[in-house]
N, C-alpha and C. Protein backbone atom coordinates (compact mmCIF):
# COMPACT_ATOMS: atom_id res chain seq x y z
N UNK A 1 0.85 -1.17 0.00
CA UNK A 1 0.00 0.00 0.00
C UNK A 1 0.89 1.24 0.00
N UNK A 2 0.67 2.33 -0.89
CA UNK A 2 1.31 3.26 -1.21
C UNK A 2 0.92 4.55 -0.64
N UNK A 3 1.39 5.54 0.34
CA UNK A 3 1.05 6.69 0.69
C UNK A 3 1.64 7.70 0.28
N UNK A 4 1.34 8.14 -0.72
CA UNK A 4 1.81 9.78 -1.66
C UNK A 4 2.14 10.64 -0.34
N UNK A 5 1.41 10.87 0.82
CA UNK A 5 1.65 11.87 1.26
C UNK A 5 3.29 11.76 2.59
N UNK A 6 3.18 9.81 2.39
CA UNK A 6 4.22 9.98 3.01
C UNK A 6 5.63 9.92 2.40
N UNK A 7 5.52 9.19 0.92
CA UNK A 7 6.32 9.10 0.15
C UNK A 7 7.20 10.84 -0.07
N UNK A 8 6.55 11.77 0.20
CA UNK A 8 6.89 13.68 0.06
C UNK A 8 7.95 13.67 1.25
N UNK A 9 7.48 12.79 2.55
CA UNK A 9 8.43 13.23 3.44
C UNK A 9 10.17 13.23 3.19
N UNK A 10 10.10 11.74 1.95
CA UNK A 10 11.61 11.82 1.82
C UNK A 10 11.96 12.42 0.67
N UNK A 11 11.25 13.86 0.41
CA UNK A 11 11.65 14.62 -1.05
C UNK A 11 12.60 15.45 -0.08
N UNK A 12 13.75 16.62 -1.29
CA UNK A 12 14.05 17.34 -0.27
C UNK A 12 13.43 18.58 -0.45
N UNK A 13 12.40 18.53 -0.66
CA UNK A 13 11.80 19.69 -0.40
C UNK A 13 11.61 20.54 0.93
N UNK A 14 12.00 21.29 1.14
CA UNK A 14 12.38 22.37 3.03
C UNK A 14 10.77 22.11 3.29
N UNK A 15 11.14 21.34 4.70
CA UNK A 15 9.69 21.24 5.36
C UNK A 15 8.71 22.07 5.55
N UNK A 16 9.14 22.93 5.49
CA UNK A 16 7.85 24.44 5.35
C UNK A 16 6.92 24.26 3.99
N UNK A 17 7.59 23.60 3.30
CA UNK A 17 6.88 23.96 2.00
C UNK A 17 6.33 23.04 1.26
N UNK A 18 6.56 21.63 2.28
CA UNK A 18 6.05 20.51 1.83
C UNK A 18 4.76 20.47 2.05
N UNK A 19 3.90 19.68 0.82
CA UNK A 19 2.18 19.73 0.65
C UNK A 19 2.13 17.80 0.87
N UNK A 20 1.16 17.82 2.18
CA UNK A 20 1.15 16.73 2.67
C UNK A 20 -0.25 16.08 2.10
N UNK A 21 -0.95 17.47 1.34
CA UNK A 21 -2.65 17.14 1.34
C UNK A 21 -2.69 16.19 0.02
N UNK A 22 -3.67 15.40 -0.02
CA UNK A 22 -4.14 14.66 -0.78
C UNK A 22 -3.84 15.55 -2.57
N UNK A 23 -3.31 15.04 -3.67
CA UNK A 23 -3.59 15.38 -4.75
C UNK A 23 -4.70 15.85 -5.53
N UNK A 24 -5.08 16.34 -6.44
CA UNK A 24 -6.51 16.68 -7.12
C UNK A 24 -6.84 15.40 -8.03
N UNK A 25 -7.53 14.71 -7.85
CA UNK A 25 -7.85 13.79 -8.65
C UNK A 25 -8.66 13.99 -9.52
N UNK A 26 -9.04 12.55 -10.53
CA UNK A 26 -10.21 13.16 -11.69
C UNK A 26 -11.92 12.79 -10.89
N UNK A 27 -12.30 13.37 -11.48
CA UNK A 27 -13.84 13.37 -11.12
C UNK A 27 -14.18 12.12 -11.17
N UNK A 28 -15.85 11.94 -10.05
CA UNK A 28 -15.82 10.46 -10.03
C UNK A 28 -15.20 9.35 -9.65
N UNK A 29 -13.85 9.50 -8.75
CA UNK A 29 -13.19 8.38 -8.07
C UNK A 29 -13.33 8.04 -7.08
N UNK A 30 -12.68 6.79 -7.04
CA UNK A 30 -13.06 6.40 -5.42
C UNK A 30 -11.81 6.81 -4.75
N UNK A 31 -12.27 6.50 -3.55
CA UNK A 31 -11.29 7.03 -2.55
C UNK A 31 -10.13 6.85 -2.58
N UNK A 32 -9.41 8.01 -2.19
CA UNK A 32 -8.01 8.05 -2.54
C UNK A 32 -7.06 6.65 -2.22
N UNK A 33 -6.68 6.19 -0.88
CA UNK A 33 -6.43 4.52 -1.07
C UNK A 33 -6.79 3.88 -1.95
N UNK A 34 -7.95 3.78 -1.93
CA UNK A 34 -8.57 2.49 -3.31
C UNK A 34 -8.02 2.67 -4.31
N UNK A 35 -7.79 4.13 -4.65
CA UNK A 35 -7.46 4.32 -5.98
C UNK A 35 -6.10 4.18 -6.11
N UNK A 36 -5.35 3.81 -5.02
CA UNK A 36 -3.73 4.43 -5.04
C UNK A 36 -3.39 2.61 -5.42
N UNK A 37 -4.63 1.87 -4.22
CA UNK A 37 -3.89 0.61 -4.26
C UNK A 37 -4.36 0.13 -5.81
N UNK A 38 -5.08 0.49 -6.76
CA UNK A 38 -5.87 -0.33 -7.60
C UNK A 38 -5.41 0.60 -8.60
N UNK A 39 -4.71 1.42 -8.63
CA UNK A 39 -4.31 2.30 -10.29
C UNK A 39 -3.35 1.63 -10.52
N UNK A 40 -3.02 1.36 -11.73
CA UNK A 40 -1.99 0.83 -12.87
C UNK A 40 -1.13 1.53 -13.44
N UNK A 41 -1.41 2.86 -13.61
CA UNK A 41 -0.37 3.42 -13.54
C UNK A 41 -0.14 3.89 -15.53
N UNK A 42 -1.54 2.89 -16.41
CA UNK A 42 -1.42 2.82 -17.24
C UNK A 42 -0.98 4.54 -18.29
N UNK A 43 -1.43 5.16 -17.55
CA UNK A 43 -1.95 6.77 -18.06
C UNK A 43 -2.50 6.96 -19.20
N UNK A 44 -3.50 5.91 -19.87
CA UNK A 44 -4.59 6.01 -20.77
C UNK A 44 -5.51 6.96 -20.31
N UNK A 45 -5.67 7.70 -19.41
CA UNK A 45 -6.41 9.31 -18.68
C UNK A 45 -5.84 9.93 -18.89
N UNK A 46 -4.57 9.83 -19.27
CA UNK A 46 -3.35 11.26 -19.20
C UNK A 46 -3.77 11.83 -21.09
N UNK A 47 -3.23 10.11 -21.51
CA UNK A 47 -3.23 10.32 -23.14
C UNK A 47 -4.82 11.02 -23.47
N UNK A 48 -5.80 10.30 -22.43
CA UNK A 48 -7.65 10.82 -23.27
C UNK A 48 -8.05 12.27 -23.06
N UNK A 49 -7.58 12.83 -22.14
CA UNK A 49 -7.57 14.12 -21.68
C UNK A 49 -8.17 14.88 -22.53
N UNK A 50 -9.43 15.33 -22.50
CA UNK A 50 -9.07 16.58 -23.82
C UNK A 50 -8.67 17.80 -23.23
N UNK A 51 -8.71 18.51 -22.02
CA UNK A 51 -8.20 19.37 -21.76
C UNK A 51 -6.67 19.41 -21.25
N UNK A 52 -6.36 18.22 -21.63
CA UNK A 52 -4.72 18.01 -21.19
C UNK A 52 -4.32 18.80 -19.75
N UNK A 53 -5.39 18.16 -18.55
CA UNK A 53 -5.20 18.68 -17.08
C UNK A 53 -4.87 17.58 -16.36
N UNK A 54 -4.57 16.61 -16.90
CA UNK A 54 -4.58 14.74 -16.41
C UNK A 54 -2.87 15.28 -16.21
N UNK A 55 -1.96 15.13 -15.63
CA UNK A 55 -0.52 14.82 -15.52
C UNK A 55 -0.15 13.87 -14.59
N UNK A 56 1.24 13.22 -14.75
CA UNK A 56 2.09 12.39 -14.41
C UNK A 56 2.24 12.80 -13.09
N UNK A 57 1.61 12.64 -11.80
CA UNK A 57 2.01 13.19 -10.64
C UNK A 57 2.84 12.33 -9.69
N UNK A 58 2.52 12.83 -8.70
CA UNK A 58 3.91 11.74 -7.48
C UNK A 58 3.77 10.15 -7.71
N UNK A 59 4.90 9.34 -7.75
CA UNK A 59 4.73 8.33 -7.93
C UNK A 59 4.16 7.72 -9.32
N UNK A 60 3.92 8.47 -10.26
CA UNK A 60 3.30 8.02 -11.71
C UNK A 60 1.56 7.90 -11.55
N UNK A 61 0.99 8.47 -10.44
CA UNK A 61 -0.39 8.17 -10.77
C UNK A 61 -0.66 9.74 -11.23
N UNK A 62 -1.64 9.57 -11.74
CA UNK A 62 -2.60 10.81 -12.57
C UNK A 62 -2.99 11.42 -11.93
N UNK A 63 -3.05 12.87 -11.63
CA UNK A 63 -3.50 14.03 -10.85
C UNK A 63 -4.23 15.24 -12.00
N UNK A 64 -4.80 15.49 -11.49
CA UNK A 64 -5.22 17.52 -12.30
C UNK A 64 -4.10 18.39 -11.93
N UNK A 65 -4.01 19.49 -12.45
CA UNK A 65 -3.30 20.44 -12.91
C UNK A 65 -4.18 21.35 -13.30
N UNK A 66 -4.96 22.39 -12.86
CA UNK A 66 -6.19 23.18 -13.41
C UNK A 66 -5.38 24.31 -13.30
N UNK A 67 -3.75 24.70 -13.15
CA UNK A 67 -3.23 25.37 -13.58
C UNK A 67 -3.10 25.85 -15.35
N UNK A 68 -3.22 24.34 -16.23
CA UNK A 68 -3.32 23.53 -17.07
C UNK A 68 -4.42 24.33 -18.29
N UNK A 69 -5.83 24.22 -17.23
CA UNK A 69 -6.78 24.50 -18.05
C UNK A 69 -8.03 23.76 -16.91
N UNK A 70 -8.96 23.28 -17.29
CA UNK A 70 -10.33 23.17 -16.38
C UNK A 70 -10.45 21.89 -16.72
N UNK A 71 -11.57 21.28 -15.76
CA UNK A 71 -12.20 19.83 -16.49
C UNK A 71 -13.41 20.07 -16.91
N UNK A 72 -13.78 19.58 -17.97
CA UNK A 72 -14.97 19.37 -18.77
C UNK A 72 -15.74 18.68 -18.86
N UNK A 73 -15.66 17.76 -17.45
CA UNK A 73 -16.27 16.46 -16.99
C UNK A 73 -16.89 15.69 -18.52
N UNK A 74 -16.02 15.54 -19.50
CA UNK A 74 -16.45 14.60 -20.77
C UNK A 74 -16.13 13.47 -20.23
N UNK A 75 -15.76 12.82 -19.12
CA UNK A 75 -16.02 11.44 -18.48
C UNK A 75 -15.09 10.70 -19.54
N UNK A 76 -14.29 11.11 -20.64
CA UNK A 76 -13.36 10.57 -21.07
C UNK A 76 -12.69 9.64 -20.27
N UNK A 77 -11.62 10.24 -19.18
CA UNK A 77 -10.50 9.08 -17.98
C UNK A 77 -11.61 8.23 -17.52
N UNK A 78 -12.54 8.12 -17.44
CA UNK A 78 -13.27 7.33 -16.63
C UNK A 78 -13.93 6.14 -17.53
N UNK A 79 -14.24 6.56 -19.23
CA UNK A 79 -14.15 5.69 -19.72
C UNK A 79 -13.47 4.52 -20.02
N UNK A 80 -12.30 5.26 -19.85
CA UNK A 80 -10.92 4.54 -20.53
C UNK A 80 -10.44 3.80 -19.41
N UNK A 81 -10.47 3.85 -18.11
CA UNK A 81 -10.00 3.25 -17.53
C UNK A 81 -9.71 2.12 -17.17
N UNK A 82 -9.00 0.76 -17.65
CA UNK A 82 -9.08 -0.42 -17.30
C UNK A 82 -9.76 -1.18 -15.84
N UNK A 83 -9.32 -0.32 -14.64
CA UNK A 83 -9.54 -0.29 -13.74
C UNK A 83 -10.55 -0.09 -12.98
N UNK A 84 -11.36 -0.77 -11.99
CA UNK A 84 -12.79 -0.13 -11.30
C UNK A 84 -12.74 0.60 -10.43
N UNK A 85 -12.35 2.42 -10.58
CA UNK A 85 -11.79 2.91 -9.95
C UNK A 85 -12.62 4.02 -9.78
N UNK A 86 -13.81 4.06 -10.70
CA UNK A 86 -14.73 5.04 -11.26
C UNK A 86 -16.39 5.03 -10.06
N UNK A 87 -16.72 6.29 -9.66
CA UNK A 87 -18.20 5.79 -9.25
C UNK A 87 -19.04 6.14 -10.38
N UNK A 88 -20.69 5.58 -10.31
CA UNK A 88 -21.26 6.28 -11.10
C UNK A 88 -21.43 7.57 -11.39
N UNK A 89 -21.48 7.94 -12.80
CA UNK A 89 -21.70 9.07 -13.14
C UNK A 89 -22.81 10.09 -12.81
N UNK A 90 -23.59 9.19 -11.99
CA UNK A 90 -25.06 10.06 -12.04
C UNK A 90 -24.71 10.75 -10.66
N UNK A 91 -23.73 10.27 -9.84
CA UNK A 91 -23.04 10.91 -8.76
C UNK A 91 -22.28 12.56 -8.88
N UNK A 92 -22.60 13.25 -7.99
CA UNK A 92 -21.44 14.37 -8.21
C UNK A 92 -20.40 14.43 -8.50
N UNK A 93 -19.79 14.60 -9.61
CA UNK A 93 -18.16 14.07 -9.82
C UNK A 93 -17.75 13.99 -8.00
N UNK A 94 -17.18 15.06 -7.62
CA UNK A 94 -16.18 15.01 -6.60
C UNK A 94 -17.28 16.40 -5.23
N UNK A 95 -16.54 16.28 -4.49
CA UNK A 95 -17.27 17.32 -3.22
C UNK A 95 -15.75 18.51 -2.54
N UNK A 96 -15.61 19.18 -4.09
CA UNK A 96 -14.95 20.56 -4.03
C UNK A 96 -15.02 21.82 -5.09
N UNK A 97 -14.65 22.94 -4.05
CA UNK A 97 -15.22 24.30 -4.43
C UNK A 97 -14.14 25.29 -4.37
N UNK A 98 -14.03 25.71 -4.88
CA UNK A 98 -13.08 27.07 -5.51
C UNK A 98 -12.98 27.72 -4.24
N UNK A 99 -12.02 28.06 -3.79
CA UNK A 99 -11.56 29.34 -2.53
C UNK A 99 -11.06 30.60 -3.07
N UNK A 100 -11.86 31.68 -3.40
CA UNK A 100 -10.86 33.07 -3.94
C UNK A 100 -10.21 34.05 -2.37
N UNK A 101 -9.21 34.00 -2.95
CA UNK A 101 -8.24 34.08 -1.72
C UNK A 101 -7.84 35.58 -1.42
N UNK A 102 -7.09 36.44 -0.61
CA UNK A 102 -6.97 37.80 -0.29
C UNK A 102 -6.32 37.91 -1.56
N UNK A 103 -5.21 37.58 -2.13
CA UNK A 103 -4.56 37.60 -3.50
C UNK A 103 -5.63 38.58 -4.50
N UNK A 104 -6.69 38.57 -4.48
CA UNK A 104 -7.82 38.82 -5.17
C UNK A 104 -7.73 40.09 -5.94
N UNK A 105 -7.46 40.17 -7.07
CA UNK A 105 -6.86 42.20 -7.18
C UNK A 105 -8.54 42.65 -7.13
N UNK A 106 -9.80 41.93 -7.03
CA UNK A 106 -10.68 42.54 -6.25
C UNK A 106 -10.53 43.10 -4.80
N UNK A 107 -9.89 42.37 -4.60
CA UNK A 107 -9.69 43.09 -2.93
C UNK A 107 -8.84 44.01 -2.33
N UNK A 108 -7.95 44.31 -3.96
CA UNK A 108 -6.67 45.21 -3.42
C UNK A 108 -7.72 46.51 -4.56
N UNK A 109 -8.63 46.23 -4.34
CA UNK A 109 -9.17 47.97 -4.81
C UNK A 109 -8.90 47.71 -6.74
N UNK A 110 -8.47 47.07 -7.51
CA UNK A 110 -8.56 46.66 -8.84
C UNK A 110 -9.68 46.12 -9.35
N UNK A 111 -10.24 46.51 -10.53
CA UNK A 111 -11.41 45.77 -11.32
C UNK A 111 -11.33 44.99 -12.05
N UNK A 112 -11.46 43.67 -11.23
CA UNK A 112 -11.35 42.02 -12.07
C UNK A 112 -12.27 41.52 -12.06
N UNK A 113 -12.73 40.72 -13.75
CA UNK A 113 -13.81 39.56 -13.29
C UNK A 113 -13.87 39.09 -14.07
N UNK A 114 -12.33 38.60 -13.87
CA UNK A 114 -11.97 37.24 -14.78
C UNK A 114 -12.48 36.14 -14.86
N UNK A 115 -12.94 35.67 -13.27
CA UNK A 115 -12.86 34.21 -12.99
C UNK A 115 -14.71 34.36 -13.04
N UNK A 116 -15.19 35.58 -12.63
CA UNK A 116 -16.84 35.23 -12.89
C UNK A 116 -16.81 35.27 -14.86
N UNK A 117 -15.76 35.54 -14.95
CA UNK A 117 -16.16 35.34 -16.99
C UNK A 117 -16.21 34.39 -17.70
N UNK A 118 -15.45 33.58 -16.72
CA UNK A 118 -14.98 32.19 -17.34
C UNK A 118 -15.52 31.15 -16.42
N UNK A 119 -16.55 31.52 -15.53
CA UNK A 119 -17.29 30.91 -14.83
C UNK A 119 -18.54 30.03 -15.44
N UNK A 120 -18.12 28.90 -16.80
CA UNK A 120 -19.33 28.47 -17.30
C UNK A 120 -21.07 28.24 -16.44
N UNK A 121 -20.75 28.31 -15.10
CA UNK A 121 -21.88 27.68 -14.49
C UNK A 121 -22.51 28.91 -13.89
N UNK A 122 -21.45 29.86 -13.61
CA UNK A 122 -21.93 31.37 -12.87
C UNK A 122 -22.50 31.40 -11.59
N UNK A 123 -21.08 30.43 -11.22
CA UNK A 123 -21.02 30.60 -9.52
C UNK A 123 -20.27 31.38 -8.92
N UNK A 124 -19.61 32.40 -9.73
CA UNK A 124 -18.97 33.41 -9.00
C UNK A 124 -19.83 34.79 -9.68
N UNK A 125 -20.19 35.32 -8.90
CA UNK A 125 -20.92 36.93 -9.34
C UNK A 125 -20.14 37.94 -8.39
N UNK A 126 -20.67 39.35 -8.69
CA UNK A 126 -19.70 40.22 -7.95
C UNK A 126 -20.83 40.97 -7.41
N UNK A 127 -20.33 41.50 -6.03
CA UNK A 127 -21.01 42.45 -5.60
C UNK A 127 -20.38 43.90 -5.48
N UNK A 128 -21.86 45.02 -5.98
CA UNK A 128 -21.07 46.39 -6.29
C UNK A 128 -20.70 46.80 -4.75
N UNK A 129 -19.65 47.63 -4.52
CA UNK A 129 -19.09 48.08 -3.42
C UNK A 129 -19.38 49.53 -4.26
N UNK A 130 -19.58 50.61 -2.70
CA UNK A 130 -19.72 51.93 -2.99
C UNK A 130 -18.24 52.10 -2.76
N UNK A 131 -18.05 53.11 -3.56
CA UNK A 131 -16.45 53.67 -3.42
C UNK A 131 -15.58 52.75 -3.68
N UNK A 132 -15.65 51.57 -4.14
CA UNK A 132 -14.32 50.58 -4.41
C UNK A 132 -14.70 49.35 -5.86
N UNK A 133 -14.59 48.86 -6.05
CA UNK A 133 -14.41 47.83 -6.39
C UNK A 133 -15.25 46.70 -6.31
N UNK A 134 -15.90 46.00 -7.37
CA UNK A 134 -17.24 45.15 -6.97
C UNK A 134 -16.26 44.03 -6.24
N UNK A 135 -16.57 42.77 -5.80
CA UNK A 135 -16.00 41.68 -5.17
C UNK A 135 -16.99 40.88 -5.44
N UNK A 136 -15.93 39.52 -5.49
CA UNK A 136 -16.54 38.13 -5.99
C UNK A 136 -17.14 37.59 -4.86
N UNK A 137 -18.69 36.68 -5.05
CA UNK A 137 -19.08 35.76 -4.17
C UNK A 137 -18.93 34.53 -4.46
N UNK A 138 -19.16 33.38 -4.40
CA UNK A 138 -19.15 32.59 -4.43
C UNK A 138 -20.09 31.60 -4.16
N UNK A 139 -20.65 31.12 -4.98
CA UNK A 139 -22.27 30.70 -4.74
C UNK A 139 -21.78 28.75 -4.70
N UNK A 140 -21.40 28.31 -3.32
CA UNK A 140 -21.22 26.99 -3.26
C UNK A 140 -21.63 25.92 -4.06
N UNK A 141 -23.30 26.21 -3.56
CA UNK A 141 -23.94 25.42 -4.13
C UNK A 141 -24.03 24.75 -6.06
N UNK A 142 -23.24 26.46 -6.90
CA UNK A 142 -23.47 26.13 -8.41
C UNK A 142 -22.49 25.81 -9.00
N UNK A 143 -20.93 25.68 -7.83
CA UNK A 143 -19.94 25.82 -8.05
C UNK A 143 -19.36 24.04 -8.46
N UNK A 144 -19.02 23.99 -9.56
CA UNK A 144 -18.93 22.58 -9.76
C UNK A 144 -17.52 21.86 -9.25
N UNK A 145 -16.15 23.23 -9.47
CA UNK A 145 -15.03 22.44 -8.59
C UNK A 145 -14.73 22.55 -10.50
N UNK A 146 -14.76 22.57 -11.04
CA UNK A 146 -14.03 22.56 -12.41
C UNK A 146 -12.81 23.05 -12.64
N UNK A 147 -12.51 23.94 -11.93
CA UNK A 147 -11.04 24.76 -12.22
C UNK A 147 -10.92 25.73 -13.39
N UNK A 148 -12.45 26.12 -14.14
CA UNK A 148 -12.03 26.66 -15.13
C UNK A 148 -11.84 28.29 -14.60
N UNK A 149 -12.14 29.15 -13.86
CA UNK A 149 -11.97 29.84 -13.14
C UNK A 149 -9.91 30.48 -12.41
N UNK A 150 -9.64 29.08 -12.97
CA UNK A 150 -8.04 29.11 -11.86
C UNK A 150 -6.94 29.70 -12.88
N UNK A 151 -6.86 29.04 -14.00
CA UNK A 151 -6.22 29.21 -15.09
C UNK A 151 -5.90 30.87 -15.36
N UNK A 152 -7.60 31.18 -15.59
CA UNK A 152 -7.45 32.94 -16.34
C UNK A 152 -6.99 33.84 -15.03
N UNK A 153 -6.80 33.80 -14.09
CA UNK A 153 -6.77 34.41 -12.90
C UNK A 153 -5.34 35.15 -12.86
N UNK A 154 -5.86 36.28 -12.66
CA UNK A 154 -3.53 37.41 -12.98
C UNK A 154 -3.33 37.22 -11.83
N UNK A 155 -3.92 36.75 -10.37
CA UNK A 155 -2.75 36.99 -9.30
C UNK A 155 -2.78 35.82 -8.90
N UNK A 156 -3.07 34.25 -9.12
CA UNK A 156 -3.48 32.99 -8.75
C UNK A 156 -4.14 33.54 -7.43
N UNK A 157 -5.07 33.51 -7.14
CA UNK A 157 -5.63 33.66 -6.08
C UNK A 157 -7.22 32.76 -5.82
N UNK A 158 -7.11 31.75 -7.01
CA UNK A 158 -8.53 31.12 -6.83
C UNK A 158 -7.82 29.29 -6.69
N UNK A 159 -8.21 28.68 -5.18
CA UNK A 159 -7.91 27.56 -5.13
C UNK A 159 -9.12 26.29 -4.89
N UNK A 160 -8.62 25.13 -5.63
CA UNK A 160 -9.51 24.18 -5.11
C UNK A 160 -9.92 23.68 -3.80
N UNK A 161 -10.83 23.27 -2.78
CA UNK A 161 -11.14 22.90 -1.39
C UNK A 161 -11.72 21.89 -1.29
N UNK A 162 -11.42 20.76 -0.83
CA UNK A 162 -12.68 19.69 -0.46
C UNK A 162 -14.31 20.68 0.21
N UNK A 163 -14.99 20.35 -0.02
CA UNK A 163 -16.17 21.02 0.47
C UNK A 163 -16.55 20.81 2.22
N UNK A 164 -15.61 20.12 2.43
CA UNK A 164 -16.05 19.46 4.20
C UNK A 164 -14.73 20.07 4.59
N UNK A 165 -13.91 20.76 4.01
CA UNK A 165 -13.07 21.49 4.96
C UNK A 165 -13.02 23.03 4.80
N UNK A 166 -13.77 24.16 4.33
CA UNK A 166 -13.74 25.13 3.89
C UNK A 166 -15.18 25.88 3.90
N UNK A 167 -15.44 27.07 4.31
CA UNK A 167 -16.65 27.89 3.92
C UNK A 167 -16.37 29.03 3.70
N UNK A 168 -16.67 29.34 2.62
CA UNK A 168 -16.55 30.67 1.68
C UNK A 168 -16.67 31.90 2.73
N UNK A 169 -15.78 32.80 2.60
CA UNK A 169 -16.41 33.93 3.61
C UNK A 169 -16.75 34.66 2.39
N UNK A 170 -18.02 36.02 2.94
CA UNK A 170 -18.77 36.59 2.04
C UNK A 170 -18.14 38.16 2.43
């Protein structure tokens, strides 16, 4: 049995800066063990990709990169997968939501709205501020976790969250 997060301890990466948290996986998987002990390693998800956000991550299993570009939940990796690694589709892909962070050049008094532009689902809207700058909300509930939002962003300031560890402040 393989633990990514402990396998990091012997990188030399300076302990301050080591990321112990679970990877971004593709939509629709099972739990991170299951998937660690039961992936192959084949990267027929990497090659099906159409948004080419599938990469070679720790240890050779497949992670997102929505640095990359977004997912398009075309259920492509999940087709392809040799492996029973997939839940049903009629399931929520995954249970995470975008965090826009102080980084925000909404919040440093700048007019951005990048990430509500490229917000296919239009879970980020802005609210007008008198005297400043509208600011982004974040509407949990419409927010699919896609990443397409992360990419166009000038100060990186929009991150992915499991949904059971995070609540949007307004």
């Amino acid at each position: 049995m393989v633990d990514i997060a402990r396998r990091r301890l012997f990188s030399r990466i300076p302990k301050a800066q080591l990321d112990t948290q679970t990877p971004q996986r593709m939509p629709w998987l099972i739990e991170e063990q299951a998937f660690i002990d039961g992936c192959s390693r084949c990267n027929k998800c990497v090659d099906v990709c159409e948004t080419n956000i599938i990469i070679h991550g720790d240890g050779g299993f497949p992670e997102l990169d929505f640095d990359k570009g977004e997912c398009s939940f075309c259920e492509k990796c999940a087709d392809v997968c040799p492996e029973p690694l997939f839940l049903p589709r009629a399931d929520k892909p995954w249970k995470q939501v975008v965090k826009i962070t102080e980084k925000c050049l909404s919040f440093q008094g700048v007019e951005c709205r990048v990430c509500g532009e490229n917000c296919e689902y239009s879970a980020i809207k802005f609210r007008l501020q008198v005297g400043g700058s509208a600011k982004p909300i974040l509407n949990e509930s419409d927010c699919t976790g896609c990443g397409g939002c992360i990419k166009p962003c000038p100060s990186n300031a929009i991150d992915i969250y499991k949904t059971e560890s995070i609540k949007q402040e307004v």
